[in-house]
N, C-alpha and C. Protein backbone atom coordinates (compact mmCIF):
# COMPACT_ATOMS: atom_id res chain seq x y z
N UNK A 1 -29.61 3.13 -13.37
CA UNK A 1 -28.50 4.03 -13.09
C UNK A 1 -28.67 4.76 -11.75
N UNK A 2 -29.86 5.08 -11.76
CA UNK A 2 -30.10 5.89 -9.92
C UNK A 2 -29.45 4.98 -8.80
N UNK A 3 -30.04 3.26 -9.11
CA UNK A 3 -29.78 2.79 -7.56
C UNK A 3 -28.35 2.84 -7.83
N UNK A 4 -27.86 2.30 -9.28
CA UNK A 4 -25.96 2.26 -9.00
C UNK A 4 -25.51 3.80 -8.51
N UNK A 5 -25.90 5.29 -8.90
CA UNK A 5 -25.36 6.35 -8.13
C UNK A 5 -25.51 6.20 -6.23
N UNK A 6 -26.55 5.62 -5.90
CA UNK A 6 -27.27 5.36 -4.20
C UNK A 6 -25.87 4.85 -3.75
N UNK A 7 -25.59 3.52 -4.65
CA UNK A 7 -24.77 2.78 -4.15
C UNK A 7 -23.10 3.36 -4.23
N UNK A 8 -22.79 4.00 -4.96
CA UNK A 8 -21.54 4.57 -4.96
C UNK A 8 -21.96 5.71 -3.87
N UNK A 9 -22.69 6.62 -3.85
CA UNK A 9 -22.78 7.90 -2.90
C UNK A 9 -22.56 7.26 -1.42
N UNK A 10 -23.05 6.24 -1.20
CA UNK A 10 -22.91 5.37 0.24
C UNK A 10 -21.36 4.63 0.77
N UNK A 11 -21.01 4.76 -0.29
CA UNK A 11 -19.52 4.00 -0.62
C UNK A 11 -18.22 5.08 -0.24
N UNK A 12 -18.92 5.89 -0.96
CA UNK A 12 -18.03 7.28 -1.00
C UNK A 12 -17.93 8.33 0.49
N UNK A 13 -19.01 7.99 0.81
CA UNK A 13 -19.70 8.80 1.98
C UNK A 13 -18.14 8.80 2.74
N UNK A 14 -18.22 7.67 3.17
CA UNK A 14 -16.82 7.34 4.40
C UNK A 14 -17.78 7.17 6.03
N UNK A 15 -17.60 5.48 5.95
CA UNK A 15 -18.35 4.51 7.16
C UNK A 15 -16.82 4.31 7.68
N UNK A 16 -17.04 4.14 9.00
CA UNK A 16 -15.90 3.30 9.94
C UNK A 16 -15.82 2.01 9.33
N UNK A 17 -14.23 2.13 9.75
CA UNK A 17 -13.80 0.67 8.46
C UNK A 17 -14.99 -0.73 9.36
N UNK A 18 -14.58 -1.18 8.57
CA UNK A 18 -15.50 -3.03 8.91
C UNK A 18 -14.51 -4.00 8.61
N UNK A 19 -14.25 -4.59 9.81
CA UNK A 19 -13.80 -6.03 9.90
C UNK A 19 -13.87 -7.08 9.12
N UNK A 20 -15.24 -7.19 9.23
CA UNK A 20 -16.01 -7.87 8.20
C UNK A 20 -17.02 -7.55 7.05
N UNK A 21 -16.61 -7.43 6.18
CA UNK A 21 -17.65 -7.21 5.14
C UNK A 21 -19.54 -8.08 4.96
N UNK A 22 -20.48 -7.71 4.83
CA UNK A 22 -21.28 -8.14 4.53
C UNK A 22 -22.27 -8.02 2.98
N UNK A 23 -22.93 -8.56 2.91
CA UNK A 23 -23.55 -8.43 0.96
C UNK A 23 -23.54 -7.39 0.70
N UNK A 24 -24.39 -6.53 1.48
CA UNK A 24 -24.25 -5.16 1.00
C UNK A 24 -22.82 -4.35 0.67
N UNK A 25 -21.99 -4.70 1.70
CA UNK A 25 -20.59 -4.05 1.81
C UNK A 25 -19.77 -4.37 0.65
N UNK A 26 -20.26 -5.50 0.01
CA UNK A 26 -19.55 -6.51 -1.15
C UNK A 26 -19.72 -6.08 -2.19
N UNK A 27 -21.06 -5.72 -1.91
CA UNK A 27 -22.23 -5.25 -3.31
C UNK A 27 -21.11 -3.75 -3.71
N UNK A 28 -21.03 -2.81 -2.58
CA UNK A 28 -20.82 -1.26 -2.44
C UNK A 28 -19.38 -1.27 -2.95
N UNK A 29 -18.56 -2.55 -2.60
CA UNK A 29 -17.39 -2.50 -3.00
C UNK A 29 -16.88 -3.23 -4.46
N UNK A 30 -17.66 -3.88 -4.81
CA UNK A 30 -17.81 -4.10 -6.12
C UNK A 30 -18.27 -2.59 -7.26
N UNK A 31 -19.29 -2.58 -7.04
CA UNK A 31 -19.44 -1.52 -8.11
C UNK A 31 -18.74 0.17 -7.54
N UNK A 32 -17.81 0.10 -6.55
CA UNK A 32 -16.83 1.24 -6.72
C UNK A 32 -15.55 1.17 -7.45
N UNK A 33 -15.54 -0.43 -7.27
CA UNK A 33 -14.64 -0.90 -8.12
C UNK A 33 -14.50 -0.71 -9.54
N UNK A 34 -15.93 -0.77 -10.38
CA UNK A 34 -15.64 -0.84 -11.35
C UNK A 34 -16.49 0.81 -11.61
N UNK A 35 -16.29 1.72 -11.08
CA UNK A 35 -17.00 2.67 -11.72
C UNK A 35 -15.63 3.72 -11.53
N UNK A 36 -15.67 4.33 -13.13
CA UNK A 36 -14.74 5.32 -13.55
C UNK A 36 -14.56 6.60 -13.52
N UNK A 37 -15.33 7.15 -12.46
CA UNK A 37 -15.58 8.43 -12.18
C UNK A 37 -14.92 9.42 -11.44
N UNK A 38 -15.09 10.32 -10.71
CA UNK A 38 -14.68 10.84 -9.80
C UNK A 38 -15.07 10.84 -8.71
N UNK A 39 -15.69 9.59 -8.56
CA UNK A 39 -16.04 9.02 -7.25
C UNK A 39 -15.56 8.29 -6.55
N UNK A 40 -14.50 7.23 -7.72
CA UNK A 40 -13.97 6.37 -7.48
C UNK A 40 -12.47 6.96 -7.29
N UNK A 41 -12.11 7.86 -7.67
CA UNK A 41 -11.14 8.69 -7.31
C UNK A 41 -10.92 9.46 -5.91
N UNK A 42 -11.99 9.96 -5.65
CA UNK A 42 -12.34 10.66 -4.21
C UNK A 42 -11.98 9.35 -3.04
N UNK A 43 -12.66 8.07 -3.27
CA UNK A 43 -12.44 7.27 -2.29
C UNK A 43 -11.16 6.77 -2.86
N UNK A 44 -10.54 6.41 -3.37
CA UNK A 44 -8.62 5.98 -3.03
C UNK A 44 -7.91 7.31 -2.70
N UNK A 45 -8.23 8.41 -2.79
CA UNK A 45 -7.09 9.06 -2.31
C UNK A 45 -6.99 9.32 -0.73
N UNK A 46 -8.07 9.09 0.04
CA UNK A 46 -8.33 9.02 1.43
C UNK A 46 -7.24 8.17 2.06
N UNK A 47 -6.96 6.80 1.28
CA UNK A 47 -6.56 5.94 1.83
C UNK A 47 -4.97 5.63 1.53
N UNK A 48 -4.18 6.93 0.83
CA UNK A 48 -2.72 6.80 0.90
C UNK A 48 -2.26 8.08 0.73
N UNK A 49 -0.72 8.29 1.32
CA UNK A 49 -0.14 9.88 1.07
C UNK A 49 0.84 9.29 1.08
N UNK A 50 1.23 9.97 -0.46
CA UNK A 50 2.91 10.56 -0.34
C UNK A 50 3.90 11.46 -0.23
N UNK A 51 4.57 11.05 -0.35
CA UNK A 51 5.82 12.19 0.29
C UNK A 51 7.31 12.62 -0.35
N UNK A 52 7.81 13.86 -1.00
CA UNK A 52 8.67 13.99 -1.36
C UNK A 52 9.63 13.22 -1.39
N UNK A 53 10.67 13.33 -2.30
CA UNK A 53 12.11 12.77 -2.02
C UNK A 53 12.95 13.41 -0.77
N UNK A 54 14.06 12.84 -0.10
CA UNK A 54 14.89 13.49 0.69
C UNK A 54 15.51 14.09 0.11
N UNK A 55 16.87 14.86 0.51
CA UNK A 55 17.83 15.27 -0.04
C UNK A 55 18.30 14.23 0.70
N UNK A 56 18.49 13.28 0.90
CA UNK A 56 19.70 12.17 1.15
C UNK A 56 18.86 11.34 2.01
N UNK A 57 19.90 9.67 1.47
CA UNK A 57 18.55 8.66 1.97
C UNK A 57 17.50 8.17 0.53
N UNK A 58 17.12 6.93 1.46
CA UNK A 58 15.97 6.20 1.02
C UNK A 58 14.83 6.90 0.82
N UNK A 59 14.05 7.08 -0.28
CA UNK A 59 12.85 7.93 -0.55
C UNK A 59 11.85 6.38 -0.07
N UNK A 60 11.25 7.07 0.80
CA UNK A 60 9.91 6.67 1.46
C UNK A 60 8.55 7.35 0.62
N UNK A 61 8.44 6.98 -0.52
CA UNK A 61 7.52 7.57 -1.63
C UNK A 61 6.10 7.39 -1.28
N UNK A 62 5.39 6.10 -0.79
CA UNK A 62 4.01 6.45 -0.37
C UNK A 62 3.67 5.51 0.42
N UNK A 63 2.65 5.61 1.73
CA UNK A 63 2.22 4.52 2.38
C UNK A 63 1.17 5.06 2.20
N UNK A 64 0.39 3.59 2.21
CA UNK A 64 -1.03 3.21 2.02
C UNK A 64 -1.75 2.22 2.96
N UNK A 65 -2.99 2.77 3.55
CA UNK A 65 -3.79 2.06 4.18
C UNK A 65 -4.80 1.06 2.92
N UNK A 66 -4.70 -0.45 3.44
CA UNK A 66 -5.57 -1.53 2.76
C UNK A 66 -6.58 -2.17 3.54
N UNK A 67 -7.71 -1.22 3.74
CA UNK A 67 -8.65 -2.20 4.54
C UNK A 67 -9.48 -3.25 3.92
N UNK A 68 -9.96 -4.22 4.14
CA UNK A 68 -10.67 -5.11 3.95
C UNK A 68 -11.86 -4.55 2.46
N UNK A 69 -12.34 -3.63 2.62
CA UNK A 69 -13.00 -2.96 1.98
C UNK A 69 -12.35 -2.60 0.54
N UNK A 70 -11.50 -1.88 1.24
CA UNK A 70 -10.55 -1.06 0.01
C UNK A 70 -9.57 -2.39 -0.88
N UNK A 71 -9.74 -3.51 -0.33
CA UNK A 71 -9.00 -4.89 -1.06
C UNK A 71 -10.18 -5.19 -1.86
N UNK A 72 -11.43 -4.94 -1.65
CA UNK A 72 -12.57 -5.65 -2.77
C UNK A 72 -12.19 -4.42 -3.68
N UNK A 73 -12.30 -3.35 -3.59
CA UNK A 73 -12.43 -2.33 -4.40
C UNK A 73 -11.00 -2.78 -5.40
N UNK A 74 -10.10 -3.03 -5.07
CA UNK A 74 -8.92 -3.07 -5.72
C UNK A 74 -9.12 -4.15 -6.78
N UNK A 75 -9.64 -5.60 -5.84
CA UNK A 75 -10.05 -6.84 -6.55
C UNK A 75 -11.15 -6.31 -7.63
N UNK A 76 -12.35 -5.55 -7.58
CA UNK A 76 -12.87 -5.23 -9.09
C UNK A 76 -12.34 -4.31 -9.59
N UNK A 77 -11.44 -3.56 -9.50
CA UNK A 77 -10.80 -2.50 -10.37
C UNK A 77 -10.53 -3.70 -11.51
N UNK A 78 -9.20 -4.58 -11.40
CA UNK A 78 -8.69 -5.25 -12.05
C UNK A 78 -9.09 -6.81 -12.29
N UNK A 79 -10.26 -7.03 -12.20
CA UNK A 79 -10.52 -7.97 -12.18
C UNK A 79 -11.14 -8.19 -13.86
N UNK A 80 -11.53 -10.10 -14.83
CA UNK A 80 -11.38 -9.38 -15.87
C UNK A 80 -12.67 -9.20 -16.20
N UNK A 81 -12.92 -8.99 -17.84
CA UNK A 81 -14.39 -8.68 -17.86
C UNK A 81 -15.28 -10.18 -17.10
N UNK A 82 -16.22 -9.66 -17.20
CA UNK A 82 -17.50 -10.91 -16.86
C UNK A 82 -17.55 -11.04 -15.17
N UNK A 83 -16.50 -10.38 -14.38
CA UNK A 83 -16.83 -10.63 -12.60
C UNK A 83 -17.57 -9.28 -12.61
N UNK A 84 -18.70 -10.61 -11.63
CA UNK A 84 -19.86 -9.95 -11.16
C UNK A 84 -19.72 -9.84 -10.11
N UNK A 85 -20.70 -9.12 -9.24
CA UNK A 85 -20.94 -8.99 -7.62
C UNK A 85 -21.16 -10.80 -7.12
N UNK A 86 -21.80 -11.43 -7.38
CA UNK A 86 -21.76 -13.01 -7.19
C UNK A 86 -20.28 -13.22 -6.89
N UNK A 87 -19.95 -13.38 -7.90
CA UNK A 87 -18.49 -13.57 -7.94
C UNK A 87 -17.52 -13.02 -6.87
N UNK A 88 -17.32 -11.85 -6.73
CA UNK A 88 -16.80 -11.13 -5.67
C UNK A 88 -17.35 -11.53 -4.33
N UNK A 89 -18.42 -11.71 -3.84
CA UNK A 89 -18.98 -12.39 -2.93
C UNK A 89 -18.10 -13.35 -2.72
N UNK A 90 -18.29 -14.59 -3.54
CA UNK A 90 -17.61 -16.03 -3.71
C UNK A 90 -15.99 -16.20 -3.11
N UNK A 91 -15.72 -14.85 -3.69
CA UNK A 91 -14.26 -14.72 -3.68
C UNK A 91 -13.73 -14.41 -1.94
N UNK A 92 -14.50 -13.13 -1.64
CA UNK A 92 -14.43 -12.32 -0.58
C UNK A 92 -14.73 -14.16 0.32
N UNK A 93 -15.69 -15.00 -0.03
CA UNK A 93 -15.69 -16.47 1.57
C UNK A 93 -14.67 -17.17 1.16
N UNK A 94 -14.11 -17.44 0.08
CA UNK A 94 -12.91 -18.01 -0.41
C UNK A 94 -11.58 -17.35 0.49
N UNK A 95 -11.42 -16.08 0.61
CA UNK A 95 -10.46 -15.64 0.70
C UNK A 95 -10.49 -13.98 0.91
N UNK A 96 -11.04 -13.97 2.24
CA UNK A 96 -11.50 -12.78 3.05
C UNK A 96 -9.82 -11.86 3.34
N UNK A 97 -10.26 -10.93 2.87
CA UNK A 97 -8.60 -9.82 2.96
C UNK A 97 -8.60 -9.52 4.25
N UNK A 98 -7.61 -9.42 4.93
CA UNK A 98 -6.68 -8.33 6.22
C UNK A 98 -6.40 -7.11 6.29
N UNK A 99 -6.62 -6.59 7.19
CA UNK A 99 -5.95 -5.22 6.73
C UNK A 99 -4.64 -4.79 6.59
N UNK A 100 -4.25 -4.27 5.60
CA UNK A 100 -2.87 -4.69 5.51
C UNK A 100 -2.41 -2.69 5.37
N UNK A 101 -0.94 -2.63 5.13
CA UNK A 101 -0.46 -1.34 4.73
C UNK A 101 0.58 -1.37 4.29
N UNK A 102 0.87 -0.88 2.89
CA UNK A 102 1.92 -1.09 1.55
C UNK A 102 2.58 0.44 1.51
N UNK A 103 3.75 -0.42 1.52
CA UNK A 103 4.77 0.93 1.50
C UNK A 103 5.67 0.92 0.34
N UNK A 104 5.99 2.23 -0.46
CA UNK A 104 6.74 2.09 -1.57
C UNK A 104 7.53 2.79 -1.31
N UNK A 105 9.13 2.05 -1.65
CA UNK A 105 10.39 2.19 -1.39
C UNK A 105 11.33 2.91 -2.73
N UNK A 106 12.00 4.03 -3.07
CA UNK A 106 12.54 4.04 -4.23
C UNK A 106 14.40 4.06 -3.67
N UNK A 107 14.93 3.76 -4.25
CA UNK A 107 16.55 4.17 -3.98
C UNK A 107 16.92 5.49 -4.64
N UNK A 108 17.46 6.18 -3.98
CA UNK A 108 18.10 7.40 -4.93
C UNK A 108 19.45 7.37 -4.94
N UNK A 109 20.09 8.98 -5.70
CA UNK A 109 21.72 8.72 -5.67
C UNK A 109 22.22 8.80 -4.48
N UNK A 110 22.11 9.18 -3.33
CA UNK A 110 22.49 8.76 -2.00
C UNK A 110 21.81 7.46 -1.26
N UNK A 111 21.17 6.87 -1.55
CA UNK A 111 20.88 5.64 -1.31
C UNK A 111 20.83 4.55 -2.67
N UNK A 112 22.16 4.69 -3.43
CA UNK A 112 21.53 4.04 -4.80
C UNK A 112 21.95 2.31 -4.50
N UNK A 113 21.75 1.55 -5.61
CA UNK A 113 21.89 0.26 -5.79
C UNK A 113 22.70 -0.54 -5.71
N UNK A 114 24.26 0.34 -6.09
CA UNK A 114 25.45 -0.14 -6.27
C UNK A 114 25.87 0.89 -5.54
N UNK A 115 27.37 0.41 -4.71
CA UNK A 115 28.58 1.33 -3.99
C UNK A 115 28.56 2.53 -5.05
N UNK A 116 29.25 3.52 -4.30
CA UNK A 116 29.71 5.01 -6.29
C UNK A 116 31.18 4.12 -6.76
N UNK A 117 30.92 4.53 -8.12
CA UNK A 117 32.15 3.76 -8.88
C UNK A 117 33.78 4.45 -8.55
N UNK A 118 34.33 3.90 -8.54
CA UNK A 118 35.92 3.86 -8.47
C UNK A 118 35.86 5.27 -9.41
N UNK A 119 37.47 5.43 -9.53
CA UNK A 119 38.05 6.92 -10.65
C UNK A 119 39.10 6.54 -11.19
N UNK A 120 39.55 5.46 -11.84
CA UNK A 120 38.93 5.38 -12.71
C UNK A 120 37.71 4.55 -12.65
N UNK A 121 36.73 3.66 -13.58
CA UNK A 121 35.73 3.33 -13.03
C UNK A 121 36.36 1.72 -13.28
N UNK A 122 37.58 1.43 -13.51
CA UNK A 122 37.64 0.00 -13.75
C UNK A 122 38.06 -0.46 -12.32
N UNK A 123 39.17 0.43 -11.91
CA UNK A 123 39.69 -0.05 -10.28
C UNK A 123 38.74 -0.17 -9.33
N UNK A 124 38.60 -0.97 -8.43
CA UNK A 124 38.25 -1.45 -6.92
C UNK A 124 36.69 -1.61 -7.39
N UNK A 125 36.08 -2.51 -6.26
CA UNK A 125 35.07 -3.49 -6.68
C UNK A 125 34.27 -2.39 -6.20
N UNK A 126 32.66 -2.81 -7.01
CA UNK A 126 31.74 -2.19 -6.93
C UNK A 126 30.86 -2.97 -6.27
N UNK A 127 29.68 -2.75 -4.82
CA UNK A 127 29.10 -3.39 -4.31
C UNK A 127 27.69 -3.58 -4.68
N UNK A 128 26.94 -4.05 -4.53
CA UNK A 128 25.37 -4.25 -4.91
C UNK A 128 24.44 -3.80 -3.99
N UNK A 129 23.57 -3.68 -3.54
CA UNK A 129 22.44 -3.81 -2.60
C UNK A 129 22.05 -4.83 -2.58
N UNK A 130 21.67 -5.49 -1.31
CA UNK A 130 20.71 -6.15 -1.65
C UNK A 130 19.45 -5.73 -1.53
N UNK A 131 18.82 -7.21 -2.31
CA UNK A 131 17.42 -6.64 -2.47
C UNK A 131 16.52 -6.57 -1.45
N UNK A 132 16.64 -7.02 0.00
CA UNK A 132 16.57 -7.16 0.98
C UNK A 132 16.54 -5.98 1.95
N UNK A 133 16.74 -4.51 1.31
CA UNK A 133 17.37 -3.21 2.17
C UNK A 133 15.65 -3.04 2.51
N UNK A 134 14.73 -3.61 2.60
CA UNK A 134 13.35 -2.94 2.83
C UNK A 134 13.86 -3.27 4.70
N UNK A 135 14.63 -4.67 4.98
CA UNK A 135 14.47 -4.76 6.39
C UNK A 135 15.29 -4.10 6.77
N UNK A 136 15.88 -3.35 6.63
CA UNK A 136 16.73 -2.48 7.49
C UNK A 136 15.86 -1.07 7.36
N UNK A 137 15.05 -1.20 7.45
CA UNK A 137 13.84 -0.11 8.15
C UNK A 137 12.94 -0.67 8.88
N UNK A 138 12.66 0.45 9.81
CA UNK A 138 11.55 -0.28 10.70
C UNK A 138 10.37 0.28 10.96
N UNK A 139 8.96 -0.52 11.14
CA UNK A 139 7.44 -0.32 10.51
C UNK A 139 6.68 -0.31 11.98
N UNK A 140 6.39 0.87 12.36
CA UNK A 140 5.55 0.65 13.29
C UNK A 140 3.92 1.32 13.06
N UNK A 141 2.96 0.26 13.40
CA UNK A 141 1.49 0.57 13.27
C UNK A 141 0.73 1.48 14.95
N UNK A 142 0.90 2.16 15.31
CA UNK A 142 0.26 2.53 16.64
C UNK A 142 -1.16 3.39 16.57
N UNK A 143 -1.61 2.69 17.68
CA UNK A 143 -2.78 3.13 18.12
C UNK A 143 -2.70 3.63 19.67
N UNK A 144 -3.73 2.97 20.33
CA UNK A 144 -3.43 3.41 21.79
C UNK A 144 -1.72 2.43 22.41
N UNK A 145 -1.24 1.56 21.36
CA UNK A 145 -0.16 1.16 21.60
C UNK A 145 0.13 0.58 20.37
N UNK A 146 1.50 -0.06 20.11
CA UNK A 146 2.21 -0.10 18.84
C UNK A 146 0.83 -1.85 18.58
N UNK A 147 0.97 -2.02 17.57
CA UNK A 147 0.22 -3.44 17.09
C UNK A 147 1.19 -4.13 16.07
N UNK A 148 1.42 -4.95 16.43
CA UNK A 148 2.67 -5.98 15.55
C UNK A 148 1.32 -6.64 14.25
N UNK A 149 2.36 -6.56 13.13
CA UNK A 149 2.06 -7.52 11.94
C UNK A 149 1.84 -8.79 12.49
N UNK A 150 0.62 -9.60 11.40
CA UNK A 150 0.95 -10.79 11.41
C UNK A 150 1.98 -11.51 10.33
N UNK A 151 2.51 -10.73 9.52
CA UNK A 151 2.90 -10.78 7.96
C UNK A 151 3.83 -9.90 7.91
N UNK A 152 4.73 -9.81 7.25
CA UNK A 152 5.58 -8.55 6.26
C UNK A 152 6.67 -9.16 5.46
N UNK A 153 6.62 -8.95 4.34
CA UNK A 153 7.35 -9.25 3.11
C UNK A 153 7.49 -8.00 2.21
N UNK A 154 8.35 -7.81 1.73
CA UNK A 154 9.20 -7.18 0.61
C UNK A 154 9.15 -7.74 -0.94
N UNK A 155 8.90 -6.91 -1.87
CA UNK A 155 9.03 -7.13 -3.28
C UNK A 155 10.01 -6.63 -3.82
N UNK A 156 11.08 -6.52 -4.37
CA UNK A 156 11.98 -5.61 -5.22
C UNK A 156 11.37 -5.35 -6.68
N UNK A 157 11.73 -4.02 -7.09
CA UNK A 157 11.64 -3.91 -8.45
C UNK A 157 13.18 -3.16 -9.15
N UNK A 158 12.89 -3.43 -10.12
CA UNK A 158 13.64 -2.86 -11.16
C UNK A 158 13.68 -1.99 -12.24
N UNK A 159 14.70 -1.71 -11.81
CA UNK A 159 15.09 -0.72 -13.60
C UNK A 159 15.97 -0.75 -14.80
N UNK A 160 15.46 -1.29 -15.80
CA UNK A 160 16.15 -1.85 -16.90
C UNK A 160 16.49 -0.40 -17.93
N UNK A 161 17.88 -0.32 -18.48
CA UNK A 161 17.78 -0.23 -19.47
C UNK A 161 17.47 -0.43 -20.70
N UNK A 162 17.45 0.35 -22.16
CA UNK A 162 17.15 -0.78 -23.34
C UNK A 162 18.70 -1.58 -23.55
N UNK A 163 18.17 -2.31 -24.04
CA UNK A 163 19.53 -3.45 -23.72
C UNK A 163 20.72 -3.41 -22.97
N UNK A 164 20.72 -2.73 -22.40
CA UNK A 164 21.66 -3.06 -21.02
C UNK A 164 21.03 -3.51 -19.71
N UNK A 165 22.16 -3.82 -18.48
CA UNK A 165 21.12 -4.38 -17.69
C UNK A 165 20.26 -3.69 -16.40
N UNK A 166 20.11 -4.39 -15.60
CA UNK A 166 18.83 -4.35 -14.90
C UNK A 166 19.54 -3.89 -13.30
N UNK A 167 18.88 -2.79 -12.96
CA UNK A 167 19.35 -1.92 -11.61
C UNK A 167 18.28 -2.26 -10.38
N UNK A 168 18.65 -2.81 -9.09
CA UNK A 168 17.84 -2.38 -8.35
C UNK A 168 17.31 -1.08 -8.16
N UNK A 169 15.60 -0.92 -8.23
CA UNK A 169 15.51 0.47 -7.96
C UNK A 169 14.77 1.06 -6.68
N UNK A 170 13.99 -0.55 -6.10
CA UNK A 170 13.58 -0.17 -4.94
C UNK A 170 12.79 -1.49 -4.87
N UNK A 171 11.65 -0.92 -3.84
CA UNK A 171 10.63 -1.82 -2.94
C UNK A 171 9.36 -1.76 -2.76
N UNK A 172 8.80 -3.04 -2.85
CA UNK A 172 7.38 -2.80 -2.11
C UNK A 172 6.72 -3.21 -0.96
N UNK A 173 6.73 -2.68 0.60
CA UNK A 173 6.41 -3.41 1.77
C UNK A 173 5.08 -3.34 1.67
N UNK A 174 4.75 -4.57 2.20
CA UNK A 174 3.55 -5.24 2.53
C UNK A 174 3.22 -5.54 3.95
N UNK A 175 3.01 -5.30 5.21
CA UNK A 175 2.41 -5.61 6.30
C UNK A 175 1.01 -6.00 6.49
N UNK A 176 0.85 -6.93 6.88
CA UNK A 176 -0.53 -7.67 7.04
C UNK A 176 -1.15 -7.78 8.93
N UNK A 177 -2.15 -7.40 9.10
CA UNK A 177 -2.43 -7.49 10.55
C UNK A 177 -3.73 -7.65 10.41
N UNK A 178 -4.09 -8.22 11.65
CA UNK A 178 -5.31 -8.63 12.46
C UNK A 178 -6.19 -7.65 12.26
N UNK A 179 -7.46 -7.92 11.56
CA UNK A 179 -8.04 -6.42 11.76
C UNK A 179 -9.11 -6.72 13.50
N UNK A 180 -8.82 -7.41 13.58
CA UNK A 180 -9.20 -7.68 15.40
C UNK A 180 -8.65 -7.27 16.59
N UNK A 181 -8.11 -6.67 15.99
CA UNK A 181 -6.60 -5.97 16.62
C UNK A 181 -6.28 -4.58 16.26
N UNK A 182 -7.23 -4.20 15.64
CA UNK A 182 -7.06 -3.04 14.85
C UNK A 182 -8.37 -1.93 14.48
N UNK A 183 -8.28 -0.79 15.74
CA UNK A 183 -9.81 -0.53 15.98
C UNK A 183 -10.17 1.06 15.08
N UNK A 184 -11.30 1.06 15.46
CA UNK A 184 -11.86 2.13 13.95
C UNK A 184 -11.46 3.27 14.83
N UNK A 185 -10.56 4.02 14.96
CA UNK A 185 -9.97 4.83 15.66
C UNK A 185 -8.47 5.80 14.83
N UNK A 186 -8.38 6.83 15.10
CA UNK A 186 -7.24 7.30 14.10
C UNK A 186 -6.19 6.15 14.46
N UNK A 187 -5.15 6.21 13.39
CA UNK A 187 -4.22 5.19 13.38
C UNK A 187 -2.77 6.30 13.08
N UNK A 188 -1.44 5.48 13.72
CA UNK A 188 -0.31 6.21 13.20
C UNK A 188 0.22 5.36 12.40
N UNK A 189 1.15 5.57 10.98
CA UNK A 189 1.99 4.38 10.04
C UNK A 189 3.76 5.21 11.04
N UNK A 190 4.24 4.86 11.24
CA UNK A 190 5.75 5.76 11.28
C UNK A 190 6.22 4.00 10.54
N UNK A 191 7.33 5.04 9.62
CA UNK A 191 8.62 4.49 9.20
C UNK A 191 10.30 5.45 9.65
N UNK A 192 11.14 4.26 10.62
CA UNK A 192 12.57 4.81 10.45
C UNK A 192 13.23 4.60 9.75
N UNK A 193 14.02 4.86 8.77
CA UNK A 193 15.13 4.69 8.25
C UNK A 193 16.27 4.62 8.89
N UNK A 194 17.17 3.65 8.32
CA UNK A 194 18.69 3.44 8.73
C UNK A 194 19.23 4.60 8.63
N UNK A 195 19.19 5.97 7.53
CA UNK A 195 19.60 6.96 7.23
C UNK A 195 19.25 8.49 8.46
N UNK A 196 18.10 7.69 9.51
CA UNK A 196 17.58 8.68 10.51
C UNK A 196 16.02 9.56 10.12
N UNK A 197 15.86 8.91 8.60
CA UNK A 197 14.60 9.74 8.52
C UNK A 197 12.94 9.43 9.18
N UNK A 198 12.02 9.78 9.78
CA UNK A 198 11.19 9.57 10.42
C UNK A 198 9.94 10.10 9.73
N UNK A 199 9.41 9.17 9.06
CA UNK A 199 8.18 9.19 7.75
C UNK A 199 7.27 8.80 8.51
N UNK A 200 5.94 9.82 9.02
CA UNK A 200 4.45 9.78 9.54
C UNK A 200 3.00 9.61 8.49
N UNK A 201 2.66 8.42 8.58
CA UNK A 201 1.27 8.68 7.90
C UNK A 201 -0.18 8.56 8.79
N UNK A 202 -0.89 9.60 8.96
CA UNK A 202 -1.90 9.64 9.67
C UNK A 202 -3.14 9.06 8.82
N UNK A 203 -3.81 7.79 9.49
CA UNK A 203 -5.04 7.29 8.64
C UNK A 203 -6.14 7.52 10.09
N UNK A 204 -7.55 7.93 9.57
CA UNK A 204 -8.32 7.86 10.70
C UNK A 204 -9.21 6.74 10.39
N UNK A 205 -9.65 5.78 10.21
CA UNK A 205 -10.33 4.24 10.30
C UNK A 205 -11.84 4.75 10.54
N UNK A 206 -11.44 5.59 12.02
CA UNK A 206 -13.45 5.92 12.13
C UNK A 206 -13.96 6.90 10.52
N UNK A 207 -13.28 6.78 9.97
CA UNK A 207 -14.05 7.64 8.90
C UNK A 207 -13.63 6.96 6.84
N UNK A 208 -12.47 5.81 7.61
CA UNK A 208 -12.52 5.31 6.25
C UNK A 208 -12.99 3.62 6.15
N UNK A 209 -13.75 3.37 5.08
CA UNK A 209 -14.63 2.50 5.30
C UNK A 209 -13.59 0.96 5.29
């Protein structure tokens, strides 16, 4: 139990991110992964902030920094019983993560899913969203200058009633970039909205692993 506390206290500490992971880094990110403490709590909240609703507009609910690191940690959170550090190793040369940054999208009643209904509600057509409204915002990563994705895709989710049907309710952006391209130095996230809103997330890299 001592060396597994060594190894979380080192984990937790907060190293400048790494490009590349090595055994040890694998090792450190494995068992933060699977340890249930308030250690493992302390290190994810470093690495995302959210942010109120508007009063009007697209709620820009949370961006999150995904470094290379913080993707093993995620991979043993949920990974099932029986993965070991071996394993994670295996995985990490199989299929080495990017650094990426995930943004969660909600719709509200000024940005909702459907046009507002007619009066009465049977007259004149009602429009949809598409599920597609993540690109009509725009994602910029800057450092000493803006750094383009290599990647970005959109997820939609939903909101079902009990047996009735199913509402767009929002999004999940995904941006993927070079972490070669991407130096251990504070970082800016800005998101614009079509609606004019201007959403800042400050990550500093030299201090998250």
């Amino acid at each position: 139990m001592a060396g597994l506390a060594v190894l979380l206290a080192g984990a937790v500490a907060g190293q400048a991110y790494e490009r590349e992971l090595n055994s040890r880094s694998l090792r450190d990110a494995y068992f933060l992964g699977k340890d249930n403490t308030f250690r493992s709590e302390q290190f994810l909240k470093d690495y995302g902030q959210t942010f109120p609703a508007p009063e009007e507009g697209v709620h820009v609910e949370r961006i999150e920094m995904v470094t290379p690191f913080k993707e093993m940690v995620n991979r043993a959170r949920t990974a099932l019983d029986g993965y070991n550090p071996v394993q994670a190793e295996a995985e990490y040369q199989r299929q080495a993560p990017l650094l990426a940054v995930r943004v969660t999208l909600n719709l509200t009643p000024s940005y909702p899913a459907h046009s507002p209904f007619t009066v009465p509600i049977f007259i004149g057509p009602i429009y949809l969203r598409s599920p597609d409204f993540w690109q009509e915002l725009d994602y910029h990563l800057v450092q000493a200058g803006e750094i383009s994705p290599v990647s970005l895709r959109g997820e939609p989710f939903y909101s079902c009633a009990v047996g009735g049907p199913c509402w767009l309710a929002g999004a999940t952006v995904t941006l993927v970039y070079d972490p070669e391209r991407v130096a251990s130095r504070p970082t800016r996230f800005i998101i614009l909205t079509p609606d004019g809103q201007r959403v800042e997330a400050e990550f500093d890299l030299a201090k998250l692993r």
